[in-house]
C-alpha atoms as a PDB file:
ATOM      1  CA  UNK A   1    -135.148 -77.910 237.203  1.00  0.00           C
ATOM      2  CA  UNK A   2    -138.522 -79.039 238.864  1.00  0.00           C
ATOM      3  CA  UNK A   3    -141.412 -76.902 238.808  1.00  0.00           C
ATOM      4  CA  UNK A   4    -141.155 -75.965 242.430  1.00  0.00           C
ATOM      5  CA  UNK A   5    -137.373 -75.084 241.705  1.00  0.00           C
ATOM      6  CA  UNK A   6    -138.337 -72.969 238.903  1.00  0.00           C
ATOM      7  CA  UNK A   7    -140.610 -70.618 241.450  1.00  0.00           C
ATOM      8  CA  UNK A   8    -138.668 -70.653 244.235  1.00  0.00           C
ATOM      9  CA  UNK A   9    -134.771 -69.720 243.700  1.00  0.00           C
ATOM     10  CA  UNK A  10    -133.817 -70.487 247.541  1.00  0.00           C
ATOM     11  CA  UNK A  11    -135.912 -71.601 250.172  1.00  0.00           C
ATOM     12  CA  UNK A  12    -135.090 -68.352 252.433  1.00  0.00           C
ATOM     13  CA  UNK A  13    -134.084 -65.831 249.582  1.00  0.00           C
ATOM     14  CA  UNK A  14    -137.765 -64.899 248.840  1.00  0.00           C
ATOM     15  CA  UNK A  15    -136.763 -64.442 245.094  1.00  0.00           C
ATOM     16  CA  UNK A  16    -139.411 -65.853 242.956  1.00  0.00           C
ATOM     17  CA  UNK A  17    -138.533 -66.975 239.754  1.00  0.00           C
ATOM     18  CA  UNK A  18    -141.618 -67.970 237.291  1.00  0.00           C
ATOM     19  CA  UNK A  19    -141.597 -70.741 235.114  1.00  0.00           C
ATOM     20  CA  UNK A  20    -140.816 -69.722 231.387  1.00  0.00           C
ATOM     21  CA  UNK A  21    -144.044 -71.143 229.931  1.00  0.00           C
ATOM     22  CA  UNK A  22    -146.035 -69.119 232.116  1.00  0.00           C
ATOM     23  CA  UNK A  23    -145.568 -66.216 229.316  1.00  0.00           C
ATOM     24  CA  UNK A  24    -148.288 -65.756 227.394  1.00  0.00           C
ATOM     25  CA  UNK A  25    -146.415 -65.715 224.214  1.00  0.00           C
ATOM     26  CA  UNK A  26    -144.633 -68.790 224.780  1.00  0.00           C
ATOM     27  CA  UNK A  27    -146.480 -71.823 223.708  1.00  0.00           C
ATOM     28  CA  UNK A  28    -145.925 -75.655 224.255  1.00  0.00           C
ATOM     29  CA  UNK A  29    -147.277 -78.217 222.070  1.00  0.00           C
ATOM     30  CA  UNK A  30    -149.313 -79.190 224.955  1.00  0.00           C
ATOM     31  CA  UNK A  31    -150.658 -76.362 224.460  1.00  0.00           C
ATOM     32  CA  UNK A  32    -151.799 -76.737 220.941  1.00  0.00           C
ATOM     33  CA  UNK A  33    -152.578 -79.946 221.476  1.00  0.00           C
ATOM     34  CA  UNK A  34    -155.344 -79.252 224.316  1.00  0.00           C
ATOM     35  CA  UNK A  35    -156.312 -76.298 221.849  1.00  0.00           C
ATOM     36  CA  UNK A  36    -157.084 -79.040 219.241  1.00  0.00           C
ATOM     37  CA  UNK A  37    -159.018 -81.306 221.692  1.00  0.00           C
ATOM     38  CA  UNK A  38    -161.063 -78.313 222.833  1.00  0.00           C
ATOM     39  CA  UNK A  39    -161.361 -77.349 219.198  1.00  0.00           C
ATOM     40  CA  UNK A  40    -162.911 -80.800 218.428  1.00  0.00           C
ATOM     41  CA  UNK A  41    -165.284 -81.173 221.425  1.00  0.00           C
ATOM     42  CA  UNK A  42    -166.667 -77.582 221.284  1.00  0.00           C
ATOM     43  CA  UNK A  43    -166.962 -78.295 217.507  1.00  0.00           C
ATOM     44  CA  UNK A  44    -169.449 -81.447 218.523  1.00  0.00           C
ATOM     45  CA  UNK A  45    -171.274 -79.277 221.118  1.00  0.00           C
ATOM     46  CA  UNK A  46    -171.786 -76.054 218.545  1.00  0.00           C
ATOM     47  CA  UNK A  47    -173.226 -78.666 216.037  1.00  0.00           C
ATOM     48  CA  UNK A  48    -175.607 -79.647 218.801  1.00  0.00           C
ATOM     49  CA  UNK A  49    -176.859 -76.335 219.558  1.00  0.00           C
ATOM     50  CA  UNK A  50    -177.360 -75.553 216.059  1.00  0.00           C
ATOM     51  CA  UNK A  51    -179.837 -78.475 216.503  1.00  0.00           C
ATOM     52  CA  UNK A  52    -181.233 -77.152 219.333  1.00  0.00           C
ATOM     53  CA  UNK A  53    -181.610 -73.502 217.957  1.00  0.00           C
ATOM     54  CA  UNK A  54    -183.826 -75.242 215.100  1.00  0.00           C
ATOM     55  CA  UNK A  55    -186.213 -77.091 217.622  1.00  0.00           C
ATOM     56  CA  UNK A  56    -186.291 -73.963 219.984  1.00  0.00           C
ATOM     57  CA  UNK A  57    -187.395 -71.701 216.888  1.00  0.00           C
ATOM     58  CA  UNK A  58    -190.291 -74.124 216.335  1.00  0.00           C
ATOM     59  CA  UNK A  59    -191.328 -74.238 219.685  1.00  0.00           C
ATOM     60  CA  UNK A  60    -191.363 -70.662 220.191  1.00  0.00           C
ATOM     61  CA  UNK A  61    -193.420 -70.242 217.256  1.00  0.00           C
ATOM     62  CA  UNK A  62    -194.183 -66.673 215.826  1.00  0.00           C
ATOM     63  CA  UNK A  63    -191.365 -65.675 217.809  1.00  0.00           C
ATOM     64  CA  UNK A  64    -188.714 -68.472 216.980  1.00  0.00           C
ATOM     65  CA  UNK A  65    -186.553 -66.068 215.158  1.00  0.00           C
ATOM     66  CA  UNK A  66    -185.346 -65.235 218.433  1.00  0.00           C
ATOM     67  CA  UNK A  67    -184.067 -68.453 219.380  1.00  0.00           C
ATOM     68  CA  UNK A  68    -180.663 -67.865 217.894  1.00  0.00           C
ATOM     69  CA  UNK A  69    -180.371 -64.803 220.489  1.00  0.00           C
ATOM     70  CA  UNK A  70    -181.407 -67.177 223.156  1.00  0.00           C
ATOM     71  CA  UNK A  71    -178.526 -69.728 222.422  1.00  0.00           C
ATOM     72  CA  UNK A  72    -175.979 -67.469 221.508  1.00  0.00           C
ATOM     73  CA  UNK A  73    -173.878 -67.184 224.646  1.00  0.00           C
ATOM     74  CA  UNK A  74    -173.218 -71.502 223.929  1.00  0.00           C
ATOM     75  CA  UNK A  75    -171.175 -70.465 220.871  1.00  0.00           C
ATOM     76  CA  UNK A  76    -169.182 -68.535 222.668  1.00  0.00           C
ATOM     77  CA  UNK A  77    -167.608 -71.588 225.520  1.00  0.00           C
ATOM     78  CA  UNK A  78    -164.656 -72.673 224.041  1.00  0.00           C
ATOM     79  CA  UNK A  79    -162.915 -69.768 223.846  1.00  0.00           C
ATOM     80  CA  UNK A  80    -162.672 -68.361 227.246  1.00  0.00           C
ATOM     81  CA  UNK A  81    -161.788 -72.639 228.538  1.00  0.00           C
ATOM     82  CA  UNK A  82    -158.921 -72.536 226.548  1.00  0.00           C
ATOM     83  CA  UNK A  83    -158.027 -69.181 227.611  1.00  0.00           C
ATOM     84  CA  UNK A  84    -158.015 -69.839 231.383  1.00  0.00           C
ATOM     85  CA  UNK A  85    -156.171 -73.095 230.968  1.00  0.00           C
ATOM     86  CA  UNK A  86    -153.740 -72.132 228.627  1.00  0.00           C
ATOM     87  CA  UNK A  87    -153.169 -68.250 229.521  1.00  0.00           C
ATOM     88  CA  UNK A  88    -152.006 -67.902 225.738  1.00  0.00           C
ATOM     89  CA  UNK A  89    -152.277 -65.303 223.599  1.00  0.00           C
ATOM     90  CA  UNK A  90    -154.790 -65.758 221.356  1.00  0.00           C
ATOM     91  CA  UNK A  91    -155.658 -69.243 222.363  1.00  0.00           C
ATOM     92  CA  UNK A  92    -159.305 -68.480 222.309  1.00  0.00           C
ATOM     93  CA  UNK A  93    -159.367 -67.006 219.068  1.00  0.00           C
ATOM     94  CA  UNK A  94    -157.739 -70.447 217.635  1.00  0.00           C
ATOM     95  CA  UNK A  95    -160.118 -72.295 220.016  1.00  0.00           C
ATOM     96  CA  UNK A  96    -163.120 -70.956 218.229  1.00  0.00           C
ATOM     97  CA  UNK A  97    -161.984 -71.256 214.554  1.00  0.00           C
ATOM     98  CA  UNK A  98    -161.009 -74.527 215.298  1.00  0.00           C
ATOM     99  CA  UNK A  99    -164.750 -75.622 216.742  1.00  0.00           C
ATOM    100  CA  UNK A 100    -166.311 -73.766 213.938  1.00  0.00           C
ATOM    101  CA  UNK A 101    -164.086 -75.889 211.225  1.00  0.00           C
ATOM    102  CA  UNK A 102    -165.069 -78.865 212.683  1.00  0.00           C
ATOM    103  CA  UNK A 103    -168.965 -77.911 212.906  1.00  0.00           C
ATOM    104  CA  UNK A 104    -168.796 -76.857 208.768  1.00  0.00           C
ATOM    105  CA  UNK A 105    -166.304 -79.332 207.459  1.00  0.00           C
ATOM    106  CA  UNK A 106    -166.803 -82.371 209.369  1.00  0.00           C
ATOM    107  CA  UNK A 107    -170.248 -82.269 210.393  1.00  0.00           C
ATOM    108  CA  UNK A 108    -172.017 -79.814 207.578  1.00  0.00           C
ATOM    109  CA  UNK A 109    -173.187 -77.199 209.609  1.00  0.00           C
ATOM    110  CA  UNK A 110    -175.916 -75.137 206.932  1.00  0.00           C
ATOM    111  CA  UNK A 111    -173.981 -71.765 207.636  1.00  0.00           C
ATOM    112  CA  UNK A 112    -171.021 -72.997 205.867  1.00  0.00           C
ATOM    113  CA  UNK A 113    -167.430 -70.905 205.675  1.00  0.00           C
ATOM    114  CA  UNK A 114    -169.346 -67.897 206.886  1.00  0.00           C
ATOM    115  CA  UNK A 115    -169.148 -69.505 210.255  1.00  0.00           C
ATOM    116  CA  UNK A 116    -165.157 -68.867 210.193  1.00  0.00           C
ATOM    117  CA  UNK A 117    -165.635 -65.157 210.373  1.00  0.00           C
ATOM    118  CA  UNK A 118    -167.966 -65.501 212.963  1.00  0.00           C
ATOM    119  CA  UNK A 119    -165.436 -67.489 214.774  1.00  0.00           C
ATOM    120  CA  UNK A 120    -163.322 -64.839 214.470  1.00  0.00           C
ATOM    121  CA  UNK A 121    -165.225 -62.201 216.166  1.00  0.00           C
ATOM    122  CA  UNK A 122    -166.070 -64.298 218.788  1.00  0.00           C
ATOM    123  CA  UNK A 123    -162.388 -65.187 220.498  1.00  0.00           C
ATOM    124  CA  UNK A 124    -161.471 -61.671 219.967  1.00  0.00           C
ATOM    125  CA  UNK A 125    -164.536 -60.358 221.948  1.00  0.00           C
ATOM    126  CA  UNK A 126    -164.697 -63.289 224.339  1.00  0.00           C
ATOM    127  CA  UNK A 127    -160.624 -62.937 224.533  1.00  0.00           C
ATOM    128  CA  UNK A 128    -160.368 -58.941 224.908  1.00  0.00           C
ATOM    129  CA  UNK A 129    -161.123 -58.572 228.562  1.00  0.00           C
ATOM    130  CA  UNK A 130    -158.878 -61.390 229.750  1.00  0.00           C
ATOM    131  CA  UNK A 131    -156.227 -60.094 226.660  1.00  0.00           C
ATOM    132  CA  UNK A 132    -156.633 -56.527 228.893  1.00  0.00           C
ATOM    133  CA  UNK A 133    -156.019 -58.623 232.261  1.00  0.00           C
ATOM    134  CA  UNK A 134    -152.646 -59.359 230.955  1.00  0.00           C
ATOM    135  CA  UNK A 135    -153.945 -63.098 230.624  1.00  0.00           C
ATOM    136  CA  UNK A 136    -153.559 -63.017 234.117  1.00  0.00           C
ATOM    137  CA  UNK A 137    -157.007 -62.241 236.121  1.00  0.00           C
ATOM    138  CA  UNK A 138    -159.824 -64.892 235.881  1.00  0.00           C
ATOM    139  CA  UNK A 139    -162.375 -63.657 238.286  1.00  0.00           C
ATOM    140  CA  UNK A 140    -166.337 -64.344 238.373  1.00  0.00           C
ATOM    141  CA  UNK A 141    -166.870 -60.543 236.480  1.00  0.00           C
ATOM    142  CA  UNK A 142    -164.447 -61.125 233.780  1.00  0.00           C
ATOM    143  CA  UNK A 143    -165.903 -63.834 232.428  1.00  0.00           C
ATOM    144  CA  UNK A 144    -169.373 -62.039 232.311  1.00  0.00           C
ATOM    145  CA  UNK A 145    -167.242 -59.173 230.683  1.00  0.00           C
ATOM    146  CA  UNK A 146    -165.793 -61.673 228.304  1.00  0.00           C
ATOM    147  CA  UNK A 147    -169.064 -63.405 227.432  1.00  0.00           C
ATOM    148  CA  UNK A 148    -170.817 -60.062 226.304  1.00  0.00           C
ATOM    149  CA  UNK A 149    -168.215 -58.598 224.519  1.00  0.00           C
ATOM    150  CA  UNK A 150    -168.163 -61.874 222.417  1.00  0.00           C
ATOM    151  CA  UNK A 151    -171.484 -61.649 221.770  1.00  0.00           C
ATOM    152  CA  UNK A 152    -171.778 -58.026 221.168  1.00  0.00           C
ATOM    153  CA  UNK A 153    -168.809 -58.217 218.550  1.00  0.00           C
ATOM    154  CA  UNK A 154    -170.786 -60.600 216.872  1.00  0.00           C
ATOM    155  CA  UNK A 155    -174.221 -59.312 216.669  1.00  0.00           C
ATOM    156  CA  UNK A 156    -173.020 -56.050 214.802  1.00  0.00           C
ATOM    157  CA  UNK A 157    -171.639 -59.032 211.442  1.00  0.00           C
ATOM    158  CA  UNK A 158    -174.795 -60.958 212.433  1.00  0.00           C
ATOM    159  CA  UNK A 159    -176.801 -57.902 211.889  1.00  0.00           C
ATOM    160  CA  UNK A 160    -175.245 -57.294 208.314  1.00  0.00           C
ATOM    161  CA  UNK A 161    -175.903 -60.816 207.147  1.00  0.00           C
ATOM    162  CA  UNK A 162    -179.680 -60.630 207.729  1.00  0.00           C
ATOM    163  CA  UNK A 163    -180.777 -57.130 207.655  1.00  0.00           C
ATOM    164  CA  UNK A 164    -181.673 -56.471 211.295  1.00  0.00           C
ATOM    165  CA  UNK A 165    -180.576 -52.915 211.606  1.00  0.00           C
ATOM    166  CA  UNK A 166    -184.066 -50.645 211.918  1.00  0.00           C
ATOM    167  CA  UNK A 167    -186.208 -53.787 212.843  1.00  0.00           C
ATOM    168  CA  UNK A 168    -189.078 -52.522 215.506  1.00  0.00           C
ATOM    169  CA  UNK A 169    -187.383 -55.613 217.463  1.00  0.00           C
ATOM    170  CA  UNK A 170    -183.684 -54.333 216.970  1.00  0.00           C
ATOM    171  CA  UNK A 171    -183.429 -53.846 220.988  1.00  0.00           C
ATOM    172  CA  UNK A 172    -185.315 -56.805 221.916  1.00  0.00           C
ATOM    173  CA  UNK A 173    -182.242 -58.768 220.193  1.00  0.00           C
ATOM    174  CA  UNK A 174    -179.443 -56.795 221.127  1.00  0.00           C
ATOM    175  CA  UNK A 175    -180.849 -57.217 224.599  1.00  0.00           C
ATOM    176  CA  UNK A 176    -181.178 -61.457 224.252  1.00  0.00           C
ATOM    177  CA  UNK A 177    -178.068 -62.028 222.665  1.00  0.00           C
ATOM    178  CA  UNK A 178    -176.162 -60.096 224.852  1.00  0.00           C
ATOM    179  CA  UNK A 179    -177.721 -61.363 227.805  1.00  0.00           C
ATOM    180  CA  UNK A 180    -176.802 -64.952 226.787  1.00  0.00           C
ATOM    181  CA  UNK A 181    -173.543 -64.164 225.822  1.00  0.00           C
ATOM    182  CA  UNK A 182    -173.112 -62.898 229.601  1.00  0.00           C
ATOM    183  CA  UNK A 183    -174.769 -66.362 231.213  1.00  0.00           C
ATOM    184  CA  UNK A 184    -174.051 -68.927 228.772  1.00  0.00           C
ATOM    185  CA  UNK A 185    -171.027 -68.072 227.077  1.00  0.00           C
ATOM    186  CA  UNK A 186    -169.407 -66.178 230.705  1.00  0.00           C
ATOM    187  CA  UNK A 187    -170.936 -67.405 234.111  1.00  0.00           C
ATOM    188  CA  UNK A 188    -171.450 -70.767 232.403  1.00  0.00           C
ATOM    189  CA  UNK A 189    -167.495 -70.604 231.133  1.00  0.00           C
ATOM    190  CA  UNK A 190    -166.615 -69.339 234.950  1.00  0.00           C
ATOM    191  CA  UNK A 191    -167.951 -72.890 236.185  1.00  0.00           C
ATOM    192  CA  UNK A 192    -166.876 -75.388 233.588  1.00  0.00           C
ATOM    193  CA  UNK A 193    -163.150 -73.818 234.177  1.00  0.00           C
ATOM    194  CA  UNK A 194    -163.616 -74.366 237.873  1.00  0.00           C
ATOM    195  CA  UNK A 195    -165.139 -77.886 237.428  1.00  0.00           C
ATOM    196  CA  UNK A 196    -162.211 -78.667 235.068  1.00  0.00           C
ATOM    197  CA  UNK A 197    -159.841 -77.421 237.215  1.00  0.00           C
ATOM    198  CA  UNK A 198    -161.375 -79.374 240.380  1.00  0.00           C
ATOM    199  CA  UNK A 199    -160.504 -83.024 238.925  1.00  0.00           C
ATOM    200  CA  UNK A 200    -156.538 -82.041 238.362  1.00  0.00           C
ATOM    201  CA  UNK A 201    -156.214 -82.879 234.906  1.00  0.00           C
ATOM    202  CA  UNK A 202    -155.113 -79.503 233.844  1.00  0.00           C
ATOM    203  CA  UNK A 203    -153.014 -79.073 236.707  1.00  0.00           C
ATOM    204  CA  UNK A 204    -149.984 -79.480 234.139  1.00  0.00           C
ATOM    205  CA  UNK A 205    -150.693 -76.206 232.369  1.00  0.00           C
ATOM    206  CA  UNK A 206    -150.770 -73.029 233.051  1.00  0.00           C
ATOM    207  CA  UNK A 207    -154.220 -72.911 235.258  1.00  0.00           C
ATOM    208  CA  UNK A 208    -152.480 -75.437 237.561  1.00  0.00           C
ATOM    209  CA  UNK A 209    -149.686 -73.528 238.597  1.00  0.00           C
ATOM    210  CA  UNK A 210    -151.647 -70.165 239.046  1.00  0.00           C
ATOM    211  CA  UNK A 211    -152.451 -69.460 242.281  1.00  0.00           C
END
C-alpha cells in the first residue's frame, strides 16, 4: 500500500488512515540511520565550537569566562533536527549522545566522558516541549521553548562542575546561557529544519508527510 493509500482509505469516504511509522514509538532503521548521520555531523560542528569558545574567551579578555554562555545554545542543534524529522521518541536525546561521543572519542574533545552526561540533559530539555506536543507541533515558539529548556537543564550540572552557585555574576550567566540556548540552539534549529526540509531530501520521513 502506497503512501497516499495509507492516508486516504477511499477517495470519497473521508476516513483517514495514518501511516504506521508516523507513531512516535515506532522506529525504522532509516530512522536510526539519519540519527547516526546527524550524530556524526553535529559531533564535527560541537568540536568546532569548542574551538571557537577557546578563541572567543581570549578575545573577550577579563570577561572570556563567559564565552561558554555565549555559545551554548550551538550545543544544543542536533537534537531538536532530529526531532522534527524523525518525530521519535527520544530521538534527540540519542542525537546528542551520539554528537557528544563523536566530539570525545573520535576527535578528543578536553571535557572527556563528562560530556555524555551533559548530552544527556540536553535532548531531554531540548526534547521536553516537543515530547509535551505529542511529537506533533513544530511551531516558531516551540523551538525557542525547546532551546531554553535545554540550556537551562544544563546550566544547573554545569553549575556543580565549576562552583558557580553564589558568584556576584550568577545572573549574568543564567541570563547568557539561556538566552543562547533560545537563539542558537531554538530559532537557529527552527530555520535549519525549514531549510532542510525546503530541498526534499527528508521528504521520506516523518517531516515529509506532516502537513
Amino acid at each position: 500500500m502506497s503512501q497516499t493509500q495509507q492516508r486516504y482509505l477511499s477517495a470519497g469516504s473521508g476516513v483517514v488512515v495514518k501511516n504506521p511509522y508516523d507513531s512516535p514509538w515506532r522506529w525504522q532503521l532509516k530512522d536510526l540511520v539519519m540519527l547516526v548521520v546527524l550524530g556524526v555531523v553535529f559531533g564535527f560542528i560541537y568540536w568546532a565550537l569548542v574551538q571557537a569558545w577557546n578563541g572567543l574567551a581570549v578575545l573577550m579578555g577579563p570577561a572570556g569566562d563567559l564565552a561558554q554562555h555565549v555559545l551554548q545554545g550551538g550545543w544544543l542543534l542536533v537534537a531538536p533536527l532530529a526531532v522534527a524529522i524523525t518525530r521519535k521518541a527520544g530521538s534527540g536525546v540519542l542525537a546528542e549522545i551520539l554528537a557528544a561521543t563523536v566530539e570525545f572519542v573520535f576527535l578528543g574533545s578536553p571535557v572527556g566522558p563528562v560530556l555524555l552526561v551533559s548530552a544527556l540533559l540536553q535532548g531531554l530539555g531540548s526534547e521536553l516541549p516537543f515530547a509535551l506536543g505529542r511529537y506533533r507541533r513544530f511551531g516558531i515558539s516551540r523551538y525557542a521553548v525547546s532551546g531554553f529548556c535545554g540550556a537551562f537543564f544544563v546550566f544547573w550540572f554545569s553549575t556543580l562542575r565549576f562552583g558557580w552557585w553564589g558568584q556576584e555574576i550568577f545572573g549574568i550567566r543564567l541570563g547568557i546561557h539561556s538566552l543562547s540556548g533560545i537563539i542558537l540552539g531554538g530559532l537557529l534549529a527552527w530555520v535549519l529544519v525549514r531549510a532542510v526540509k525546503a530541498t526534499g531530501v527528508v521528504d521520506n520521513y516523518a517531516i515529509g508527510r506532516a502537513r
